[in-house]
PDB file of N, CA and C in Angstrom:
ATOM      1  N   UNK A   1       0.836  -1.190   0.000  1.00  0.00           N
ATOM      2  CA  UNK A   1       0.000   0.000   0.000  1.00  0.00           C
ATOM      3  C   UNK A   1       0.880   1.253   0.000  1.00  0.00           C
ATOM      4  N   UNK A   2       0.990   2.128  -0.950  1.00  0.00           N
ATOM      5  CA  UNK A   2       1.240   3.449  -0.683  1.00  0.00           C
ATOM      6  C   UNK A   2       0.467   4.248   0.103  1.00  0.00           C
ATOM      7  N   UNK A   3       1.648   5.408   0.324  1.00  0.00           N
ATOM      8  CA  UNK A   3       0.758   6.670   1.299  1.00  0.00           C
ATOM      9  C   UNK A   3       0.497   7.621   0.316  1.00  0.00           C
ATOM     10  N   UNK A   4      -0.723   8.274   0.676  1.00  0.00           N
ATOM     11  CA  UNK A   4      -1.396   9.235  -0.047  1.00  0.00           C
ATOM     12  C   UNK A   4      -0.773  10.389   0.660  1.00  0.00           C
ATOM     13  N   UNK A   5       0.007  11.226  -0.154  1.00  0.00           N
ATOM     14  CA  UNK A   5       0.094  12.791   0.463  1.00  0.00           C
ATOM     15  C   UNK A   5      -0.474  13.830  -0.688  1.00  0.00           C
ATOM     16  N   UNK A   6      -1.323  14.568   0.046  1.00  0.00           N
ATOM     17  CA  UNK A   6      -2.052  15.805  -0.935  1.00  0.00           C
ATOM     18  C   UNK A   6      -1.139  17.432  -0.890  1.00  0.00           C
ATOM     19  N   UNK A   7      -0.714  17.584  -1.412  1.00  0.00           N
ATOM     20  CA  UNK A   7      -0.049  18.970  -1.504  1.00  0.00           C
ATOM     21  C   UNK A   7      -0.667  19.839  -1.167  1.00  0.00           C
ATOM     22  N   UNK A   8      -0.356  21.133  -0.122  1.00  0.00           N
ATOM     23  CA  UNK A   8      -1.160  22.356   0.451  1.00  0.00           C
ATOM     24  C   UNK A   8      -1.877  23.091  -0.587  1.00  0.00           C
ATOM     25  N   UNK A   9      -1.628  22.934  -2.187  1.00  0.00           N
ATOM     26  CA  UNK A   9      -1.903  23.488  -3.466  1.00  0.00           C
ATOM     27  C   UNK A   9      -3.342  22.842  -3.893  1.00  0.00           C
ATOM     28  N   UNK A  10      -2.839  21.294  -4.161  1.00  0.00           N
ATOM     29  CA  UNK A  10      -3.973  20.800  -4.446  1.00  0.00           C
ATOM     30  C   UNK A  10      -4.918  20.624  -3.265  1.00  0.00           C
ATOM     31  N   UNK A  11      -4.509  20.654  -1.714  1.00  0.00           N
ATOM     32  CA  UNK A  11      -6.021  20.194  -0.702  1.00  0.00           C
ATOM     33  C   UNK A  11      -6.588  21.936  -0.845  1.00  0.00           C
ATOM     34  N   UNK A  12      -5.799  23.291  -1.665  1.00  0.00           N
ATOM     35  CA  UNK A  12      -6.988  24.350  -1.326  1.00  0.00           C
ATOM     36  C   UNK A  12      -8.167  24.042  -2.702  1.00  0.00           C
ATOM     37  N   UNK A  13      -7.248  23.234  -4.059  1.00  0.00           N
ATOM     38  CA  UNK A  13      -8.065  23.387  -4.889  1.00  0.00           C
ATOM     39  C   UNK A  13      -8.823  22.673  -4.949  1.00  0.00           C
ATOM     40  N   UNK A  14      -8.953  21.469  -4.431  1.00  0.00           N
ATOM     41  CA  UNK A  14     -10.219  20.319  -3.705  1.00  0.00           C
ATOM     42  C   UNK A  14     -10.713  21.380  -3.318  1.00  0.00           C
ATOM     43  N   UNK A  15     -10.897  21.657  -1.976  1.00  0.00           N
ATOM     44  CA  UNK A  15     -11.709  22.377  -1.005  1.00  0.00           C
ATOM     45  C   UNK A  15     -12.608  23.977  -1.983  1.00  0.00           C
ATOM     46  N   UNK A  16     -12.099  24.182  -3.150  1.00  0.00           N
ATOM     47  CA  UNK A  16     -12.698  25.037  -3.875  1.00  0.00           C
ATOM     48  C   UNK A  16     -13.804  24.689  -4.759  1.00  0.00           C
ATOM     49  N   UNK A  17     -13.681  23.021  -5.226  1.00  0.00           N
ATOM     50  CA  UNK A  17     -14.872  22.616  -5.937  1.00  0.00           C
ATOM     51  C   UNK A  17     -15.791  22.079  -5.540  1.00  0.00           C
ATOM     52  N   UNK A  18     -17.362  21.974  -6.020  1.00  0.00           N
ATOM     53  CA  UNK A  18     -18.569  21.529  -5.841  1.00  0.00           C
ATOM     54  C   UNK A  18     -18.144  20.237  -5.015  1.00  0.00           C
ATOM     55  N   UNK A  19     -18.938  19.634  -4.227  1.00  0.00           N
ATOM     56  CA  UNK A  19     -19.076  18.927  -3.070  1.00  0.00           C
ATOM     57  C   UNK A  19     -19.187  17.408  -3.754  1.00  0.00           C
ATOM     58  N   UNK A  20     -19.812  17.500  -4.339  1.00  0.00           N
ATOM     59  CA  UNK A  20     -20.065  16.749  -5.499  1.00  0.00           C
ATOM     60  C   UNK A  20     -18.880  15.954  -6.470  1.00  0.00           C
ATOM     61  N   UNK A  21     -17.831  16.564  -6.919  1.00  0.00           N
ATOM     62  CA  UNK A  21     -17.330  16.697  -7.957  1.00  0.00           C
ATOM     63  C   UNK A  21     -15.945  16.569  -7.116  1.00  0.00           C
ATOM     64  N   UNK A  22     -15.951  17.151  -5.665  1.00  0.00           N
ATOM     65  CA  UNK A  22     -14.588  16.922  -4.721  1.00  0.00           C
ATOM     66  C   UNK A  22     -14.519  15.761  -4.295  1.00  0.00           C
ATOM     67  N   UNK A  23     -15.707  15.020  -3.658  1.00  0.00           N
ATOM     68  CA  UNK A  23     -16.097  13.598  -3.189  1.00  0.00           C
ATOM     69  C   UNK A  23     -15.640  12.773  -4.112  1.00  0.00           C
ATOM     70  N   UNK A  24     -16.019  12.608  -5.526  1.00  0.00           N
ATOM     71  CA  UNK A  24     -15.681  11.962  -6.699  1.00  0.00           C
ATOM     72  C   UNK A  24     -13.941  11.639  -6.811  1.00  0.00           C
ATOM     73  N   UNK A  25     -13.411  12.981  -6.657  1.00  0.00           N
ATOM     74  CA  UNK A  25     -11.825  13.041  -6.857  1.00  0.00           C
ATOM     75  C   UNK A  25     -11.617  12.411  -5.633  1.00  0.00           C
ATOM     76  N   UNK A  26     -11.589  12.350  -4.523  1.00  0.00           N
ATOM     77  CA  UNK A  26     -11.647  12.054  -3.025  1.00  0.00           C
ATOM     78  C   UNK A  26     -11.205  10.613  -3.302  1.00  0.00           C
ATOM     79  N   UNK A  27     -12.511   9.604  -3.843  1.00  0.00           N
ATOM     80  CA  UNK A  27     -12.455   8.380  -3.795  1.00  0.00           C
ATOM     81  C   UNK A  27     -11.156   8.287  -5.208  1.00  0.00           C
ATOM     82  N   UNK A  28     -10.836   8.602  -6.188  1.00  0.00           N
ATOM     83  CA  UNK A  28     -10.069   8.333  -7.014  1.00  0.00           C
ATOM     84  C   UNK A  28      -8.519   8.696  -6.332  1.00  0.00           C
ATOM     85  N   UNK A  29      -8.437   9.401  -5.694  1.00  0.00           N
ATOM     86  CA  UNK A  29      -7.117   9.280  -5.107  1.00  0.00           C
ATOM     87  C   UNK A  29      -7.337   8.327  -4.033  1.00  0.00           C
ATOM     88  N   UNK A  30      -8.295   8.438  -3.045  1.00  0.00           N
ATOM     89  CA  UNK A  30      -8.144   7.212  -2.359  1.00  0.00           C
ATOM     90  C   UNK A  30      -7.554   5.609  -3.166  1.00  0.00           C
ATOM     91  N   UNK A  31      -8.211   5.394  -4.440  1.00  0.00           N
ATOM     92  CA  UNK A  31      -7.432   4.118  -5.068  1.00  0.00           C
ATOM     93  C   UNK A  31      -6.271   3.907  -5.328  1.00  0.00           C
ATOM     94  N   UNK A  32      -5.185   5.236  -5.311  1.00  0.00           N
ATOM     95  CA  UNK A  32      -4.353   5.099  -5.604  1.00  0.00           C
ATOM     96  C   UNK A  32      -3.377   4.732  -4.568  1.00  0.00           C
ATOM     97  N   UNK A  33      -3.580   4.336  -3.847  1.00  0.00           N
ATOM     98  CA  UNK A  33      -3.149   3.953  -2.884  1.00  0.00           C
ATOM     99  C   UNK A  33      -3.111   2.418  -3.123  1.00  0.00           C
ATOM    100  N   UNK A  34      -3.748   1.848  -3.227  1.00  0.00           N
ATOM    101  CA  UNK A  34      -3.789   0.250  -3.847  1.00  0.00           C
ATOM    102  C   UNK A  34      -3.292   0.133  -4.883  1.00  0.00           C
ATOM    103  N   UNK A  35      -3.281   1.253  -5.749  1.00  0.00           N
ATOM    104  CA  UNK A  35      -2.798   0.793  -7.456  1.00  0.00           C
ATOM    105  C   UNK A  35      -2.551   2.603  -7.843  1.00  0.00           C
ATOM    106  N   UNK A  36      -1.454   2.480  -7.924  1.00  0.00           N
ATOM    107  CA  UNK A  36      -0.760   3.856  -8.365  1.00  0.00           C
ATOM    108  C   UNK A  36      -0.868   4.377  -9.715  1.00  0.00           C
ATOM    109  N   UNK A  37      -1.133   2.808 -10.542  1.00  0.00           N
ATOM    110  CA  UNK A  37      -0.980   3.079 -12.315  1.00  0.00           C
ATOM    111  C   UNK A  37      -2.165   2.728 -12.470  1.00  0.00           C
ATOM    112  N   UNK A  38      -3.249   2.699 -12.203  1.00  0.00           N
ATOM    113  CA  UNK A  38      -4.534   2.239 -12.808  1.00  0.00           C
ATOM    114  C   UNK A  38      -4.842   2.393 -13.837  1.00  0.00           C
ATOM    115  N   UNK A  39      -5.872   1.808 -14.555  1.00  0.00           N
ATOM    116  CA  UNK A  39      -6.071   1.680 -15.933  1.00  0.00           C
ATOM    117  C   UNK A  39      -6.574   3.562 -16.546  1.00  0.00           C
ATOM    118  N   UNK A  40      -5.771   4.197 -17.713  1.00  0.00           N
ATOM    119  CA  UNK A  40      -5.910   5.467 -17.707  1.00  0.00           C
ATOM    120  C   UNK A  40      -5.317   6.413 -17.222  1.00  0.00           C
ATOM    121  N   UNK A  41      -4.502   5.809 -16.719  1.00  0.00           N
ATOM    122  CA  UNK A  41      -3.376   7.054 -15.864  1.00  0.00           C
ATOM    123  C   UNK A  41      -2.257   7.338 -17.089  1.00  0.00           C
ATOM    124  N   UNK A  42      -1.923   8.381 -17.081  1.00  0.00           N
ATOM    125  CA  UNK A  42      -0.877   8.711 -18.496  1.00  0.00           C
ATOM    126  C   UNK A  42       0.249   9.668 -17.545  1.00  0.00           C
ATOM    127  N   UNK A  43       1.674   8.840 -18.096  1.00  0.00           N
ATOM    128  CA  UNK A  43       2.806   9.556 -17.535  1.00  0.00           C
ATOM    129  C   UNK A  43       3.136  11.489 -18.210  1.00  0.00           C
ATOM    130  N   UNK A  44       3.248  11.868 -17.391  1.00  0.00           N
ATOM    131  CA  UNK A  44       3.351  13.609 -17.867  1.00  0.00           C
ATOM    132  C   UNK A  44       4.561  13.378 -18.555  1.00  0.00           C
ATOM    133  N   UNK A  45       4.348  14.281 -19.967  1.00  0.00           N
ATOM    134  CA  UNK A  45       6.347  13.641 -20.508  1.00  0.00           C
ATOM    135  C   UNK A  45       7.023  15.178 -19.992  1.00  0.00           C
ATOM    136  N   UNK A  46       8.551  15.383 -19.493  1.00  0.00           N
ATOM    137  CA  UNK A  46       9.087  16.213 -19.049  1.00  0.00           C
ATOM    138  C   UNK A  46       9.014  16.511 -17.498  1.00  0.00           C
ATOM    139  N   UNK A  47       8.265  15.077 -16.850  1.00  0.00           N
ATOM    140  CA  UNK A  47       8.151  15.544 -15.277  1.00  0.00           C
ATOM    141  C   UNK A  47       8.941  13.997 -15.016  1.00  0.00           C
ATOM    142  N   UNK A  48       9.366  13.869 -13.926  1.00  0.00           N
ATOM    143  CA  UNK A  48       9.893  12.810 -14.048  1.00  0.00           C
ATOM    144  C   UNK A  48       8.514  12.021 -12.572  1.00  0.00           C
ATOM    145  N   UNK A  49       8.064  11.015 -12.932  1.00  0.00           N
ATOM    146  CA  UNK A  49       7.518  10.064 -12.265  1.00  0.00           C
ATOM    147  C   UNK A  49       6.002  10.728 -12.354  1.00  0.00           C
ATOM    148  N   UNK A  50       6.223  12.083 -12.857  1.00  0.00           N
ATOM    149  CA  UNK A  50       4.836  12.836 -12.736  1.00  0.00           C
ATOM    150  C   UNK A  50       3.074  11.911 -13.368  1.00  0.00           C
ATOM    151  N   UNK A  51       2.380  11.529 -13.318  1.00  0.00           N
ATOM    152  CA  UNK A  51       1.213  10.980 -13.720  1.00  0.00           C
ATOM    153  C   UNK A  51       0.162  11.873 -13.566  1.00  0.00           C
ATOM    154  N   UNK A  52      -0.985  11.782 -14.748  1.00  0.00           N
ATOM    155  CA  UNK A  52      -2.488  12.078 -14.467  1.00  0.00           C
ATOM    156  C   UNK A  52      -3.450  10.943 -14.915  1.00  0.00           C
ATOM    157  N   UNK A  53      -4.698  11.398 -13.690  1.00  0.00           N
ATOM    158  CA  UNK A  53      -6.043  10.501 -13.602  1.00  0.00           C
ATOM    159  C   UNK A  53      -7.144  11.884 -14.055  1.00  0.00           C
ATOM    160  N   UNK A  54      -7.770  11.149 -14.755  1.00  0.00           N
ATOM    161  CA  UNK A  54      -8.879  11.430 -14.925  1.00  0.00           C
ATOM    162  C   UNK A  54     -10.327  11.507 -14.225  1.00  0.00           C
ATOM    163  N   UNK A  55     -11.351  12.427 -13.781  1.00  0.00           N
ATOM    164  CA  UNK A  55     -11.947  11.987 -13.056  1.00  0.00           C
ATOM    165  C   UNK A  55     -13.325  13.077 -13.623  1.00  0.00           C
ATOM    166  N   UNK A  56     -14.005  12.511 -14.791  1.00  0.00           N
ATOM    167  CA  UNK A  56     -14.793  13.801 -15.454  1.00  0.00           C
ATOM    168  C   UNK A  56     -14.026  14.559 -16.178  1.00  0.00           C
ATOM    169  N   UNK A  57     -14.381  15.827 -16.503  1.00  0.00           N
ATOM    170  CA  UNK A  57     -13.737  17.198 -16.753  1.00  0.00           C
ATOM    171  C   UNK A  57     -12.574  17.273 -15.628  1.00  0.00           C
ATOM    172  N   UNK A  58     -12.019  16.770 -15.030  1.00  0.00           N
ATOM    173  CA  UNK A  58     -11.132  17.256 -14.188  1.00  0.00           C
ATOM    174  C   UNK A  58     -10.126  16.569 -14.153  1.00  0.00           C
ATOM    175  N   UNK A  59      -9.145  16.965 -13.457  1.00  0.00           N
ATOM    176  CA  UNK A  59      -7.436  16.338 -13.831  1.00  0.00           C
ATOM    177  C   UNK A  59      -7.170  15.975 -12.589  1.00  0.00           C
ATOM    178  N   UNK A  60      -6.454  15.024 -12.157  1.00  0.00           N
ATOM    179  CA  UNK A  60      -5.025  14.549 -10.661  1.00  0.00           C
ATOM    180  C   UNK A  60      -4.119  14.721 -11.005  1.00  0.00           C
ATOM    181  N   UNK A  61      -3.384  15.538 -10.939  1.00  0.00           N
ATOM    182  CA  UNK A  61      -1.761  15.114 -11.417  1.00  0.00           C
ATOM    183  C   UNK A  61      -1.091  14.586 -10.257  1.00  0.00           C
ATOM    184  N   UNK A  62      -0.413  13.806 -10.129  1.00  0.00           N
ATOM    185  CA  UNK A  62       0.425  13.230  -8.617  1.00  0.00           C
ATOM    186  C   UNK A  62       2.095  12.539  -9.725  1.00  0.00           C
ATOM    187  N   UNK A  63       2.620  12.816  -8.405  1.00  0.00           N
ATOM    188  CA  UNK A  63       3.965  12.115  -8.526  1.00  0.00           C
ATOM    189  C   UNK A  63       4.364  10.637  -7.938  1.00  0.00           C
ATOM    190  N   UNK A  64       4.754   9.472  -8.157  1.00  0.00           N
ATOM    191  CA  UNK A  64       5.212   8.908  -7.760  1.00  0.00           C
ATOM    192  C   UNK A  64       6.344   8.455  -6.957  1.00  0.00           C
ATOM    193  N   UNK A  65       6.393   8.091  -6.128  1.00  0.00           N
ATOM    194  CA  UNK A  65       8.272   7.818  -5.439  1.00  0.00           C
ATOM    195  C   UNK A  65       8.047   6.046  -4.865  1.00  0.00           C
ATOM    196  N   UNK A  66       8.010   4.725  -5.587  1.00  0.00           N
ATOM    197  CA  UNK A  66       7.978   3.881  -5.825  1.00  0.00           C
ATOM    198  C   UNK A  66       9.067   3.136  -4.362  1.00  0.00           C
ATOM    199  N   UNK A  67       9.974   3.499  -4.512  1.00  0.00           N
ATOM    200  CA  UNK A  67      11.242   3.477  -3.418  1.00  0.00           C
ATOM    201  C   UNK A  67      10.831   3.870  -1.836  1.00  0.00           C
ATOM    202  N   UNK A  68       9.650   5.175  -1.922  1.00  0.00           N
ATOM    203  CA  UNK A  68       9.475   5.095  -0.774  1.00  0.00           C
ATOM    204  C   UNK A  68       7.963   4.537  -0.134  1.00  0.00           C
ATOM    205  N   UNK A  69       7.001   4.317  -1.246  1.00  0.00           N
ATOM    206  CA  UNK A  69       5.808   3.999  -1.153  1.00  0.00           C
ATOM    207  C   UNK A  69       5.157   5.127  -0.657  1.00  0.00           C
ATOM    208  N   UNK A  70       5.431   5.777  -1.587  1.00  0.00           N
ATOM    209  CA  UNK A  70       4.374   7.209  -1.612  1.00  0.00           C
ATOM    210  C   UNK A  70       3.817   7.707  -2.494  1.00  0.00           C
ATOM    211  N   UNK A  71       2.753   8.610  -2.956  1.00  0.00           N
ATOM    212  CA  UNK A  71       1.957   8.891  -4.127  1.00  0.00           C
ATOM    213  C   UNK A  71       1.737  10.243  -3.561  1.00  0.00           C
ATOM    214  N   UNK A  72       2.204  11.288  -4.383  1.00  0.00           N
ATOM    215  CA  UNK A  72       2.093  12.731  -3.691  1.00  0.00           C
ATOM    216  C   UNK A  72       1.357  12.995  -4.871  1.00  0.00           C
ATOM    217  N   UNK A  73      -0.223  13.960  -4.393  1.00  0.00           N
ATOM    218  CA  UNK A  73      -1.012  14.718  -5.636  1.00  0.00           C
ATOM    219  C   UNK A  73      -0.596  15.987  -5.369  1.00  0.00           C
ATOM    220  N   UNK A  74      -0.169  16.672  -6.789  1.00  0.00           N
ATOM    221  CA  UNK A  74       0.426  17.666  -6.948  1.00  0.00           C
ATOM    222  C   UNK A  74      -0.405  19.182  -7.302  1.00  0.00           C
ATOM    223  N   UNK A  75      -1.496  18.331  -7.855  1.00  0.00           N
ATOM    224  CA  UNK A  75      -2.866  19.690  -8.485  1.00  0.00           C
ATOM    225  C   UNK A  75      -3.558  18.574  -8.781  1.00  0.00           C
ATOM    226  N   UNK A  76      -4.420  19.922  -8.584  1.00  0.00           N
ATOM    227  CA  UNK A  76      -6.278  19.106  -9.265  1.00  0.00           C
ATOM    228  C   UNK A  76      -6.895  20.455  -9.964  1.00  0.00           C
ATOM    229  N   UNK A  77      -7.415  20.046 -11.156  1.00  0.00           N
ATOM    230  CA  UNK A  77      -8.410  21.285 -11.896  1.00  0.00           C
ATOM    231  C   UNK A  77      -9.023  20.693 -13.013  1.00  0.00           C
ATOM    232  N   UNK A  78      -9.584  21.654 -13.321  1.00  0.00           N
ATOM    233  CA  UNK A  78     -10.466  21.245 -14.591  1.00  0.00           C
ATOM    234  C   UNK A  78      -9.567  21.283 -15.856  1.00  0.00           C
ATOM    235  N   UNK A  79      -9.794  20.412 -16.578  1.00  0.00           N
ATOM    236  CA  UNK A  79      -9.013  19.666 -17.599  1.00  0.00           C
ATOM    237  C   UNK A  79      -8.571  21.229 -18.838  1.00  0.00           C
ATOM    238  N   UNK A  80      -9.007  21.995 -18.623  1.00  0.00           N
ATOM    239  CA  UNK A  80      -8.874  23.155 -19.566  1.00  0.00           C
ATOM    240  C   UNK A  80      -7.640  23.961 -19.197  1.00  0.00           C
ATOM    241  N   UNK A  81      -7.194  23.962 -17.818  1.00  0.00           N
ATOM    242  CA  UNK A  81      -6.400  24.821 -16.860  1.00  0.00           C
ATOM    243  C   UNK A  81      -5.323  24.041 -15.893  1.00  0.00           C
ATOM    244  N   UNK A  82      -5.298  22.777 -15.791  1.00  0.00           N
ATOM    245  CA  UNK A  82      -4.815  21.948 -14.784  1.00  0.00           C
ATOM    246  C   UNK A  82      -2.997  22.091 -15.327  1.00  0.00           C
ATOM    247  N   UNK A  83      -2.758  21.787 -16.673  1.00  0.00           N
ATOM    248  CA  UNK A  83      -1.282  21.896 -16.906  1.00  0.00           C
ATOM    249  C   UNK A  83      -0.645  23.728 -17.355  1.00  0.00           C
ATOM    250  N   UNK A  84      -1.519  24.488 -17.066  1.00  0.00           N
ATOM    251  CA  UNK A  84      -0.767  25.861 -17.225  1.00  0.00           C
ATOM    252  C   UNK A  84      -0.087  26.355 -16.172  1.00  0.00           C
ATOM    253  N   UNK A  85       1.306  26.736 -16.125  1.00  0.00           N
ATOM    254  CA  UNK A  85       2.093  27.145 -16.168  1.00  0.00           C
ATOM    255  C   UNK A  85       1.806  27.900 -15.050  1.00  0.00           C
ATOM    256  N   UNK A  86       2.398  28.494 -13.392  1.00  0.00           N
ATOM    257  CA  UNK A  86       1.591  29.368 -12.744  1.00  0.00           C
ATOM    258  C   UNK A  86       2.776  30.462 -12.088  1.00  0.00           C
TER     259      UNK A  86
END
């Protein structure tokens, strides 16, 4: 089992979306904890270990560290805005 760590970035941008739509992402990172690569996850090219999940209109990006059994989510947003530049 990996550990789930949420970044101070991504737990404000959870806490900014519909209740609805946060719950949803909630349980999809919760899985990753059992399975880090699940079916649909696509490696970010130019990040190293970087991954995104899909969850609706909306993005996970998290990093992997395999060595230490950890899964850090890095951002969450809507699929239009999630990889720009900040």
């Amino acid at each position: 089992m990996y550990r789930i760590i949420i970044s101070r970035i991504a737990e404000k941008q959870l806490e900014n979306l519909p209740k609805q739509i946060a719950n949803a992402i909630t349980n999809k990172i919760d899985l990753l904890s059992a399975n880090p690569r699940p079916d649909g996850c696509k490696k970010l090219q130019g990040k190293d270990n970087a991954y995104r999940i899909r969850s609706s209109d909306y993005r996970i990006v998290y990093r992997i560290e395999d060595n230490k059994l950890i899964v850090e989510v890095i951002r969450i947003g809507h699929r239009s805005d999630v990889y720009k530049k900040r």
